[in-house]
N, C-alpha and C. Protein backbone atom coordinates (compact mmCIF):
# COMPACT_ATOMS: atom_id res chain seq x y z
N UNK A 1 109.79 109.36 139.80
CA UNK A 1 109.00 110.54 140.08
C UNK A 1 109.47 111.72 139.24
N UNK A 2 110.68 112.04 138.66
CA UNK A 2 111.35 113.21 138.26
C UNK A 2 110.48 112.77 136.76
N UNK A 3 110.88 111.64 136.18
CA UNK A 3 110.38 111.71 134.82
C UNK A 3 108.71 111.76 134.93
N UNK A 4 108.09 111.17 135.89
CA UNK A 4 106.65 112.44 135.77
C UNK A 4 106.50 113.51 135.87
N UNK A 5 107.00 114.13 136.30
CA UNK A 5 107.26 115.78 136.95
C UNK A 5 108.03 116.56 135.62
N UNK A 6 108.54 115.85 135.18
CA UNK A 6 109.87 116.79 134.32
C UNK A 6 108.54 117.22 132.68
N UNK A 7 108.01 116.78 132.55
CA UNK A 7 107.03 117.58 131.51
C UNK A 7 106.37 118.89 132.12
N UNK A 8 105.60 118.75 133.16
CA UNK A 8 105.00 119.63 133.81
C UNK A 8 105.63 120.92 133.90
N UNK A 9 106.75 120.70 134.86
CA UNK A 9 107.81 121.67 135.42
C UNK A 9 108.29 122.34 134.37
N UNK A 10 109.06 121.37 133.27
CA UNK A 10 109.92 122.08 132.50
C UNK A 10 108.81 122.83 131.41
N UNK A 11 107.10 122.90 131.29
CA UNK A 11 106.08 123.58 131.13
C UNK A 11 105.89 125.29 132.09
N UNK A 12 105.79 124.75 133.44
CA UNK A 12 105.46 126.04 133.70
C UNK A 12 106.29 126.76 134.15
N UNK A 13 108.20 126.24 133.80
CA UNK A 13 109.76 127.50 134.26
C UNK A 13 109.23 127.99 132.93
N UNK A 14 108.90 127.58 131.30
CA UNK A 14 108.71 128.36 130.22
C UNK A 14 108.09 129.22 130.07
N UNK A 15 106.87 128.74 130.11
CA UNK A 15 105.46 129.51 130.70
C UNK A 15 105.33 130.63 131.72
N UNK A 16 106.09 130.29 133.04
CA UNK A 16 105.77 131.55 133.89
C UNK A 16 107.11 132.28 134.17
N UNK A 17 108.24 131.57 133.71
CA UNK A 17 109.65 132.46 134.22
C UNK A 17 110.26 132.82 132.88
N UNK A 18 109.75 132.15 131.73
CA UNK A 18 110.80 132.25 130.99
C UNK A 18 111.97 131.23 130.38
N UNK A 19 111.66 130.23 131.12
CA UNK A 19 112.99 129.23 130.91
C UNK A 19 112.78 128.23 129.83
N UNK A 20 113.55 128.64 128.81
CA UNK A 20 113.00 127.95 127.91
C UNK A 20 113.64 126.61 127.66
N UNK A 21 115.18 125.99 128.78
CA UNK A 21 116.15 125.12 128.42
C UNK A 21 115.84 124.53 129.64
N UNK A 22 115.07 123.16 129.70
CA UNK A 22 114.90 122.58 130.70
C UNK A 22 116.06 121.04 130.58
N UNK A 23 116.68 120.09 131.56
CA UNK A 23 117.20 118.82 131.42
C UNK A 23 116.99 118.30 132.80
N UNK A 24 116.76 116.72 132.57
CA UNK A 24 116.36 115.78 133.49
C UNK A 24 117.26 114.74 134.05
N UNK A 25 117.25 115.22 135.44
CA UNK A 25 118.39 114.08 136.27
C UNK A 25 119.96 114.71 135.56
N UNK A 26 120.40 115.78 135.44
CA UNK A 26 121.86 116.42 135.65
C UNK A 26 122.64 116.19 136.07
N UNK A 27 123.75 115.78 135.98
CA UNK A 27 124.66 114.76 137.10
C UNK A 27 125.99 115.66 136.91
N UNK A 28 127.00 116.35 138.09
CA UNK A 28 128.85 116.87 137.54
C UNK A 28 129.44 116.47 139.15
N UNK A 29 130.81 116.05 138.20
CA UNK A 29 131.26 115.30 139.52
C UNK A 29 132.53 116.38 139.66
N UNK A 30 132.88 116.38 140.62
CA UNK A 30 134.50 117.37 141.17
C UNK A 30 135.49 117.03 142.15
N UNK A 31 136.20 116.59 141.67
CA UNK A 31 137.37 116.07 142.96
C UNK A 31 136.64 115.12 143.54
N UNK A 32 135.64 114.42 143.18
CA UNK A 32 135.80 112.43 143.91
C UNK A 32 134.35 112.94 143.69
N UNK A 33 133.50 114.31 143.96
CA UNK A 33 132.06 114.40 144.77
C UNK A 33 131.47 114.34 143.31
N UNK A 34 129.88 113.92 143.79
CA UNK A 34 128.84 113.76 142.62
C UNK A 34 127.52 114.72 143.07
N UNK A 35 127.50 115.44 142.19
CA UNK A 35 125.98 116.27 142.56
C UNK A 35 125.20 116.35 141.67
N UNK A 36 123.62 115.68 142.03
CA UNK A 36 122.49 115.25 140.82
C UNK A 36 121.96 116.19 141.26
N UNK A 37 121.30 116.73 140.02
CA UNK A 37 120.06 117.98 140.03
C UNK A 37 118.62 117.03 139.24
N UNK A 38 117.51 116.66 140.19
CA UNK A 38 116.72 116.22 139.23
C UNK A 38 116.09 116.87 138.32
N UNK A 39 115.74 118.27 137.94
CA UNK A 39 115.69 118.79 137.23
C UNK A 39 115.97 120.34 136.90
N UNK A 40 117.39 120.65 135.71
CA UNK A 40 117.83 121.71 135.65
C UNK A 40 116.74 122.79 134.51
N UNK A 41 116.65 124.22 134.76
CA UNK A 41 116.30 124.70 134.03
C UNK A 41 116.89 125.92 133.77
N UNK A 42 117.00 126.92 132.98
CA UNK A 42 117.76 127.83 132.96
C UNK A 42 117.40 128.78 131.09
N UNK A 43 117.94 129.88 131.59
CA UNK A 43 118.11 130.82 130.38
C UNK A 43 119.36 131.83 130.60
N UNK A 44 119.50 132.51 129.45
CA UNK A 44 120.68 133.67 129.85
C UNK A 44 121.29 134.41 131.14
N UNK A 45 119.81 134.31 131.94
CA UNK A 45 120.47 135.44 133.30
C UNK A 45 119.93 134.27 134.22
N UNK A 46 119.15 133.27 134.59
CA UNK A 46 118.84 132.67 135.68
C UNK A 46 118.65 130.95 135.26
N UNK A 47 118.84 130.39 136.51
CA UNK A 47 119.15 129.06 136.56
C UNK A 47 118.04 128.52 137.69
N UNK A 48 117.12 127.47 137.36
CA UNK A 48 116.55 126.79 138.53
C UNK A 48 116.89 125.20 138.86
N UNK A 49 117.00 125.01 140.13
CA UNK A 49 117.46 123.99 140.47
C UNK A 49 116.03 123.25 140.81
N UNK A 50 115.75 122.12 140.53
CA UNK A 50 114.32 121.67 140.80
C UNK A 50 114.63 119.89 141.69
N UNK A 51 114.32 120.28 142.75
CA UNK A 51 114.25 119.09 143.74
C UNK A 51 112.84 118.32 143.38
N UNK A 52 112.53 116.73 142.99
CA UNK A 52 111.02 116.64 142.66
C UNK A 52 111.22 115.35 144.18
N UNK A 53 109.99 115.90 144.85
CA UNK A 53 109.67 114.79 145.88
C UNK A 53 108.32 114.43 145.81
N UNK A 54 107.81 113.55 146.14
CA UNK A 54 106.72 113.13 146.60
C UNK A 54 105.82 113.58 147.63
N UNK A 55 106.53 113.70 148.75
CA UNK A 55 106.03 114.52 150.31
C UNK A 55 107.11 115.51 150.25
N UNK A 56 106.46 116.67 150.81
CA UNK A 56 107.32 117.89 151.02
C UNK A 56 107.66 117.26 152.90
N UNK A 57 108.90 117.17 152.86
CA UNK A 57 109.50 117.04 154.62
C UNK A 57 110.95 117.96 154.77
N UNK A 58 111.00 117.97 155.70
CA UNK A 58 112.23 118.94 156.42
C UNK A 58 113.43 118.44 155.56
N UNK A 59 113.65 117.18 155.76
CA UNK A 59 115.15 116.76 155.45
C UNK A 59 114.92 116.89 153.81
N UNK A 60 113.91 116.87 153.24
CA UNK A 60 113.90 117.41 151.59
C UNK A 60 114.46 119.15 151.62
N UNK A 61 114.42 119.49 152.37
CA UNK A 61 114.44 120.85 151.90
C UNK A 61 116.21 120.87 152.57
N UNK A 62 116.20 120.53 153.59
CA UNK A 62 117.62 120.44 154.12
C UNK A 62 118.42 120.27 152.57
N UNK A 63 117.59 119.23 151.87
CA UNK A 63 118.72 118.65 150.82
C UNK A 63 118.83 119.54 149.38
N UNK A 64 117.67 120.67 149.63
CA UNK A 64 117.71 121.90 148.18
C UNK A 64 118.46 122.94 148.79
N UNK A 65 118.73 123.36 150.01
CA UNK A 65 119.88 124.14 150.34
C UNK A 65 120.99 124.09 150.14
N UNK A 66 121.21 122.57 150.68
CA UNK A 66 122.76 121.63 150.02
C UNK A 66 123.26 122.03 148.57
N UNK A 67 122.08 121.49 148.08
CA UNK A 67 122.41 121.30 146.35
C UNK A 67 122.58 122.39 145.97
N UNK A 68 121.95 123.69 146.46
CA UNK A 68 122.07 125.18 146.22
C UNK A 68 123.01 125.64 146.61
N UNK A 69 123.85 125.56 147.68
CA UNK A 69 125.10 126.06 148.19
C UNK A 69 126.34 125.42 147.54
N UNK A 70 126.01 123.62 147.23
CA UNK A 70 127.15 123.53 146.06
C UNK A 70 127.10 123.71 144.94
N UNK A 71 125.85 124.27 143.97
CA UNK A 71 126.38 124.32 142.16
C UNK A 71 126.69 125.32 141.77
N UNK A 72 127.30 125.83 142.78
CA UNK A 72 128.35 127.06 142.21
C UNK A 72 129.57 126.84 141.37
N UNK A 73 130.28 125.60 142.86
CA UNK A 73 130.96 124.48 142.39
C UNK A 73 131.40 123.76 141.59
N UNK A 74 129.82 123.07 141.31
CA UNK A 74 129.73 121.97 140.37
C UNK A 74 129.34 122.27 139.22
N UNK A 75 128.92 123.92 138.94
CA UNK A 75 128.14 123.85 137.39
C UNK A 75 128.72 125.15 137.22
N UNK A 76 130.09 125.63 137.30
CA UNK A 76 130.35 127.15 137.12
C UNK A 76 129.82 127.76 135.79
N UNK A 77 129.62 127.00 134.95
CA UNK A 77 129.30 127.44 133.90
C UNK A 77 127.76 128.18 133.44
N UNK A 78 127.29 128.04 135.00
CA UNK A 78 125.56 128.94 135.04
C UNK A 78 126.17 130.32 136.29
N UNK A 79 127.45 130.10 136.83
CA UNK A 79 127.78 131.18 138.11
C UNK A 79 127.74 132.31 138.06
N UNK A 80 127.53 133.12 136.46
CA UNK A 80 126.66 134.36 136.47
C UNK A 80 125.10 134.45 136.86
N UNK A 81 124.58 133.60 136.80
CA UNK A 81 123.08 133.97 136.30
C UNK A 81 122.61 133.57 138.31
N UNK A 82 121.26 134.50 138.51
CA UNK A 82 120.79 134.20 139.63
C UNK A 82 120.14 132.70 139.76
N UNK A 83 120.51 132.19 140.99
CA UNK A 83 120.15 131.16 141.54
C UNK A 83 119.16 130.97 141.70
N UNK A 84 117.67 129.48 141.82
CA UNK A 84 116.27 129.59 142.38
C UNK A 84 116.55 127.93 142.38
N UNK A 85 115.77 127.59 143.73
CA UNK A 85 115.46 126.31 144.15
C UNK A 85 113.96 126.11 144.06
N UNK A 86 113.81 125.10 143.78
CA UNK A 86 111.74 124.47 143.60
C UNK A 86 112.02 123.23 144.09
């Protein structure tokens, strides 16, 4: 599902935010843990984290909070720029 999605998406973060550096299925591991981003996008000041599902359900979103509260963590190297989940 991500590699259908990942043309689209990484189309309209360019198009409507600006983001001109999109990558697919992101993977950084830290002290034993593994955290996948299915699709990262980002520029100088902001970073989007892109969850791609099929059905929008509760425990999907449970799981973009997660991923949002750890890539501070896991990707310090975006920990200036503001955060956004999709």
């Amino acid at each position: 599902t991500e590699g259908l999605a990942f043309p689209s998406v990484s189309r309209l973060l360019n198009e409507h935010f600006d983001i001109p550096k999109s990558q697919l299925r992101v993977r950084s591991e830290l002290n034993g843990s593994v955290l996948e981003i299915d699709i990262l996008g980002y520029n100088d000041d902001i970073v989007f984290v892109v969850e791609v599902k099929s059905h929008l359900r509760e425990d999907g979103v449970k799981q973009i909070q997660d991923t949002l509260a750890k890539f501070p963590k896991f990707f310090p190297e975006h920990g200036d720029k503001r955060l956004y989940g999709m």
